[in-house]
N, C-alpha and C. Protein backbone atom coordinates (compact mmCIF):
# COMPACT_ATOMS: atom_id res chain seq x y z
N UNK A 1 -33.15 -45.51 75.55
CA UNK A 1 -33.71 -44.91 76.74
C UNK A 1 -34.94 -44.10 76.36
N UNK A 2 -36.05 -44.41 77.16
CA UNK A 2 -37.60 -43.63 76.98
C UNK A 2 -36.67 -42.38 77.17
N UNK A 3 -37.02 -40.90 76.85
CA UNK A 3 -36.93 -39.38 77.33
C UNK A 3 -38.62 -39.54 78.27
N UNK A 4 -38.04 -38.51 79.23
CA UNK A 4 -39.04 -38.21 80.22
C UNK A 4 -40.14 -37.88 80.06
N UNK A 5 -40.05 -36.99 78.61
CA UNK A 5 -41.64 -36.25 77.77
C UNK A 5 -42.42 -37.56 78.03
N UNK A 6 -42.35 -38.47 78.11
CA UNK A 6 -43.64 -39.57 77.84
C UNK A 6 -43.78 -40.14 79.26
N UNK A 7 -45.02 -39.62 79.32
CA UNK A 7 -45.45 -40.10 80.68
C UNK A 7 -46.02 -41.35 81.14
N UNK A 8 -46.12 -41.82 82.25
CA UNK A 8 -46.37 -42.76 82.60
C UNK A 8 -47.79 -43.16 82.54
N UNK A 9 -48.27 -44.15 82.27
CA UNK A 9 -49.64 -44.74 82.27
C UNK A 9 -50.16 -45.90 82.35
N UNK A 10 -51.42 -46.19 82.34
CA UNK A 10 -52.14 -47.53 82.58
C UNK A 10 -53.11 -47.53 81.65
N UNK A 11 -53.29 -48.61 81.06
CA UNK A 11 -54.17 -49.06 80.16
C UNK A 11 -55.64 -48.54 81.06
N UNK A 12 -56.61 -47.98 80.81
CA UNK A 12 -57.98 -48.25 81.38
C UNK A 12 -58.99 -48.72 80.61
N UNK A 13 -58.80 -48.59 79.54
CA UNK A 13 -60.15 -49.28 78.41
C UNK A 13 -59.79 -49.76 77.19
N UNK A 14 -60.11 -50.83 76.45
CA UNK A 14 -60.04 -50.78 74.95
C UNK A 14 -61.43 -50.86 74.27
N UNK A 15 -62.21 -50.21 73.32
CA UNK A 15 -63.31 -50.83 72.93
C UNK A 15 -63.19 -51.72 71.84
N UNK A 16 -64.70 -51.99 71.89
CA UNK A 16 -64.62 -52.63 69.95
C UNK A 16 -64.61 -51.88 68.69
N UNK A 17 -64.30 -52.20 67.93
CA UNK A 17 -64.14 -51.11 66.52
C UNK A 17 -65.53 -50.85 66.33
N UNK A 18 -65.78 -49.56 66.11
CA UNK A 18 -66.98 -48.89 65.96
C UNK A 18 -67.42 -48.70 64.71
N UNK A 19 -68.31 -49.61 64.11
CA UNK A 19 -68.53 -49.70 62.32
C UNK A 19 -69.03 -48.13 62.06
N UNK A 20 -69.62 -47.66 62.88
CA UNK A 20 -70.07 -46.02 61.82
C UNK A 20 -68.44 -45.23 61.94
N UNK A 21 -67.85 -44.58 63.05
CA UNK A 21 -66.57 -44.41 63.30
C UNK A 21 -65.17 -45.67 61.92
N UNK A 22 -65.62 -46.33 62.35
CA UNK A 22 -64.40 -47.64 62.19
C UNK A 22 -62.89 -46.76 62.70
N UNK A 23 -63.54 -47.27 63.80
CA UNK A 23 -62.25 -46.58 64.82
C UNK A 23 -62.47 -47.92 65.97
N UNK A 24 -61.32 -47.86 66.79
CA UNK A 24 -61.17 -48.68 68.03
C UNK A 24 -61.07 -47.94 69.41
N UNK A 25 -61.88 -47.58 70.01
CA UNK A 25 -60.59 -46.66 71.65
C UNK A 25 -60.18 -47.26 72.55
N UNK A 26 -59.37 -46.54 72.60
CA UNK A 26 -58.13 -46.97 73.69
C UNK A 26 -58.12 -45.91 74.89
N UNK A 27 -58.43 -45.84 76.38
CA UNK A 27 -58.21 -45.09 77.03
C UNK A 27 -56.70 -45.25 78.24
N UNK A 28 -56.45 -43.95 78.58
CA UNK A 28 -55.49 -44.49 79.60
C UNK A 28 -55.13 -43.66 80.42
N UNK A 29 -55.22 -44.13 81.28
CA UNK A 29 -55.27 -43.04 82.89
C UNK A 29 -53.44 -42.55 82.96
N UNK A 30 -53.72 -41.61 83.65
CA UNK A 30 -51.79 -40.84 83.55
C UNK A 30 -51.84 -41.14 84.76
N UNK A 31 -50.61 -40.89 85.36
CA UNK A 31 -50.38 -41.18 86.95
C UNK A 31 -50.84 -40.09 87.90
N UNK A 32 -51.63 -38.77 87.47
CA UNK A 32 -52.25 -37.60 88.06
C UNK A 32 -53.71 -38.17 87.72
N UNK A 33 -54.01 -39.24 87.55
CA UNK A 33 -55.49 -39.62 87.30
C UNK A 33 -56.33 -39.03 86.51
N UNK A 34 -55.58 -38.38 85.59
CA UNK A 34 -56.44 -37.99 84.31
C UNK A 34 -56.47 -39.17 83.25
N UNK A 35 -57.49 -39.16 82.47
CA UNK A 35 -57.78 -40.14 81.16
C UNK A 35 -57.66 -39.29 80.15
N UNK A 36 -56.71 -40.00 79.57
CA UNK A 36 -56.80 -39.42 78.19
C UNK A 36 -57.71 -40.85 77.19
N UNK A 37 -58.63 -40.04 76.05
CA UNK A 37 -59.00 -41.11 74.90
C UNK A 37 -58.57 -40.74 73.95
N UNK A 38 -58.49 -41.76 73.29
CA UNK A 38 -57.80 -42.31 71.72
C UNK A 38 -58.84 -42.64 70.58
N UNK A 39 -59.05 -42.48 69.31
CA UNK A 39 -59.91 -43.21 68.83
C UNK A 39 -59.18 -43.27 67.53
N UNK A 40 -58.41 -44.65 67.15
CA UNK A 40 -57.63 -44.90 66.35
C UNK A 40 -58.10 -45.47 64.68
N UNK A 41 -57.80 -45.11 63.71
CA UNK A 41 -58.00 -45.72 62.59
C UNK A 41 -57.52 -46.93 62.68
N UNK A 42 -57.74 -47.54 61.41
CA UNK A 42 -56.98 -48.68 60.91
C UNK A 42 -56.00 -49.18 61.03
N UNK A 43 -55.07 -48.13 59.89
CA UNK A 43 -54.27 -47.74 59.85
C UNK A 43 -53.23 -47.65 61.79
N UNK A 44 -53.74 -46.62 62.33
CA UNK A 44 -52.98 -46.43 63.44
C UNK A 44 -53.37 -47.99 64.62
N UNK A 45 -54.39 -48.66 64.47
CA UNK A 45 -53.94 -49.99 65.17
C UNK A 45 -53.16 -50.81 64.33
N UNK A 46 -53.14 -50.85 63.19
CA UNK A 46 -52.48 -51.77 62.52
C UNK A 46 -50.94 -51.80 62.97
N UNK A 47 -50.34 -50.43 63.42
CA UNK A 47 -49.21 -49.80 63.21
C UNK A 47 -48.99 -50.56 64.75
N UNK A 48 -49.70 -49.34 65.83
CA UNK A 48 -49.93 -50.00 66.86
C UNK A 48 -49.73 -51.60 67.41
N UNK A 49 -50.73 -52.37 66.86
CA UNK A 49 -50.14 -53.75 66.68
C UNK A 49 -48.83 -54.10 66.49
N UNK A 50 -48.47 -53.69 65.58
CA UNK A 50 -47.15 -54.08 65.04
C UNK A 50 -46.26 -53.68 66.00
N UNK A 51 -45.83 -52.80 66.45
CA UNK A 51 -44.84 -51.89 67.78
C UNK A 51 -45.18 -53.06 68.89
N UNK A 52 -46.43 -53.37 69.26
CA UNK A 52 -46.59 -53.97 70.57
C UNK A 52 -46.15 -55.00 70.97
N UNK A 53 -46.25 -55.52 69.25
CA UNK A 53 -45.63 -57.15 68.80
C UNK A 53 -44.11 -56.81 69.40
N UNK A 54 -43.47 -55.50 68.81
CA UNK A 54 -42.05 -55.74 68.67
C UNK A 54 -41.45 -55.58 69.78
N UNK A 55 -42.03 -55.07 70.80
CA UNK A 55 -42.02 -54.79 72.57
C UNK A 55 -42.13 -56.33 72.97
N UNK A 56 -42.98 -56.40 72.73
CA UNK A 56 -43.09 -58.38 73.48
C UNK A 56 -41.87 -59.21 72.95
N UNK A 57 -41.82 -58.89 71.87
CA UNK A 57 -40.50 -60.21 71.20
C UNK A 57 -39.57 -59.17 71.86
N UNK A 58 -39.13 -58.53 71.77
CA UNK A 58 -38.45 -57.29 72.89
C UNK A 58 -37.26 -57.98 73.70
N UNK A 59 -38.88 -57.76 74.71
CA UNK A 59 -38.74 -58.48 75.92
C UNK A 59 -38.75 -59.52 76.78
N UNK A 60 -38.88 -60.53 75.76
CA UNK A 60 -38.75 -61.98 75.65
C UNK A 60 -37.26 -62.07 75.19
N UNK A 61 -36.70 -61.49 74.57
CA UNK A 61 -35.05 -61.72 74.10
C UNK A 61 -35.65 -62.40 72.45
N UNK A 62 -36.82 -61.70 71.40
CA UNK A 62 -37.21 -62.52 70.02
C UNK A 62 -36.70 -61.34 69.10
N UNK A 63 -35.96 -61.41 68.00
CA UNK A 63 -36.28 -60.44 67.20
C UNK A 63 -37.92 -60.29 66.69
N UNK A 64 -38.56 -59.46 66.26
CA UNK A 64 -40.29 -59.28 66.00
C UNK A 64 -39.65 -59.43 64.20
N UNK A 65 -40.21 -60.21 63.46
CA UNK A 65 -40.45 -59.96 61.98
C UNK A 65 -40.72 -58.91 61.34
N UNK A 66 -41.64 -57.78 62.54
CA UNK A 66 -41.66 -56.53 61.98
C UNK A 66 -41.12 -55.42 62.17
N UNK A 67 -40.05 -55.89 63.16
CA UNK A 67 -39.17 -54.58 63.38
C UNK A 67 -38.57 -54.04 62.30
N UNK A 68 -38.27 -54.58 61.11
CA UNK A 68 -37.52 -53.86 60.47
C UNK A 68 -38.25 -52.46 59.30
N UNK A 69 -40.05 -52.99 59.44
CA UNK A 69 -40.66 -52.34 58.83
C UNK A 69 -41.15 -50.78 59.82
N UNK A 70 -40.70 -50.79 60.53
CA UNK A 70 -41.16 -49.88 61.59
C UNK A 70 -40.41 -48.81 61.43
N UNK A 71 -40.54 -47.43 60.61
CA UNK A 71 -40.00 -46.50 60.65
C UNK A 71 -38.97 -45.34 61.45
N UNK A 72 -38.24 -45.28 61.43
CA UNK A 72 -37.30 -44.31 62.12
C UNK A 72 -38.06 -42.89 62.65
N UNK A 73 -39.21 -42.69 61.60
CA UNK A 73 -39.84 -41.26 61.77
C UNK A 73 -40.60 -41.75 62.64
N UNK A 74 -41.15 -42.63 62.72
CA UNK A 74 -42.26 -43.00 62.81
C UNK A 74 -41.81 -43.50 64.71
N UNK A 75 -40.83 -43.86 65.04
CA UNK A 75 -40.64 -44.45 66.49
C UNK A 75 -39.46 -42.88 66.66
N UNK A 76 -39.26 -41.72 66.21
CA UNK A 76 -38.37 -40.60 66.67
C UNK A 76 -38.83 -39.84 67.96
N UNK A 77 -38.08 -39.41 68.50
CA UNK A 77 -38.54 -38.78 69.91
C UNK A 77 -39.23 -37.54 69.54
N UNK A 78 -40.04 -36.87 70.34
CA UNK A 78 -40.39 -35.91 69.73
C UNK A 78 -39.60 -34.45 70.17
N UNK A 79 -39.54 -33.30 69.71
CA UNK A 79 -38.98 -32.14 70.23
C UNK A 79 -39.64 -31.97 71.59
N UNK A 80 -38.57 -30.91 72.64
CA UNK A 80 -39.83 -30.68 73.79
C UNK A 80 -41.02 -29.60 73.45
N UNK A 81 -41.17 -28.89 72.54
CA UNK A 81 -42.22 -28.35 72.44
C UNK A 81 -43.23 -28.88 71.73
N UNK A 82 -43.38 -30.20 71.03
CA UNK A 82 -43.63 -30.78 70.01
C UNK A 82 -45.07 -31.58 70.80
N UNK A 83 -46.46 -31.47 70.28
CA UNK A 83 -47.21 -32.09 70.93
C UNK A 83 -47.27 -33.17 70.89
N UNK A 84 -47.72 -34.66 71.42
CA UNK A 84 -47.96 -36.17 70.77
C UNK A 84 -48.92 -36.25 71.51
């Protein structure tokens, strides 16, 4: 079960990886119509990727190949005072 801390949203933008940055952004509107932006390393799309994969095979009924590499810390809920 999601906890409530994580709010609801909509994709609004992805860019292209930005060679001076080498970052990617990701924006996404909350359901109070604020945008939040993202500007992700490597590293954090790589990761990213991988989770999104494991949501789709998910929800298709697939195990993902990479679920098992996907950390416990790393997918943990956060405290409620805890920022993300």
């Amino acid at each position: 079960m999601l906890p409530s801390i994580y709010q609801d949203a909509q994709v609004r933008n992805v860019t292209p990886r930005c060679p001076e940055r080498n970052r990617l952004g990701i924006g996404l509107e909350l359901a109070s119509g604020e945008v939040v932006r993202f500007a992700l390393d490597e590293a954090g799309v790589a990761f990213l990727a991988m989770c999104l994969q494991d949501y789709w095979n998910s929800a298709a009924g697939r195990q993902s190949p990479g679920s098992a590499l996907i950390s416990r810390e790393s997918m943990s809920v956060p405290s409620a005072g805890e920022n993300v």
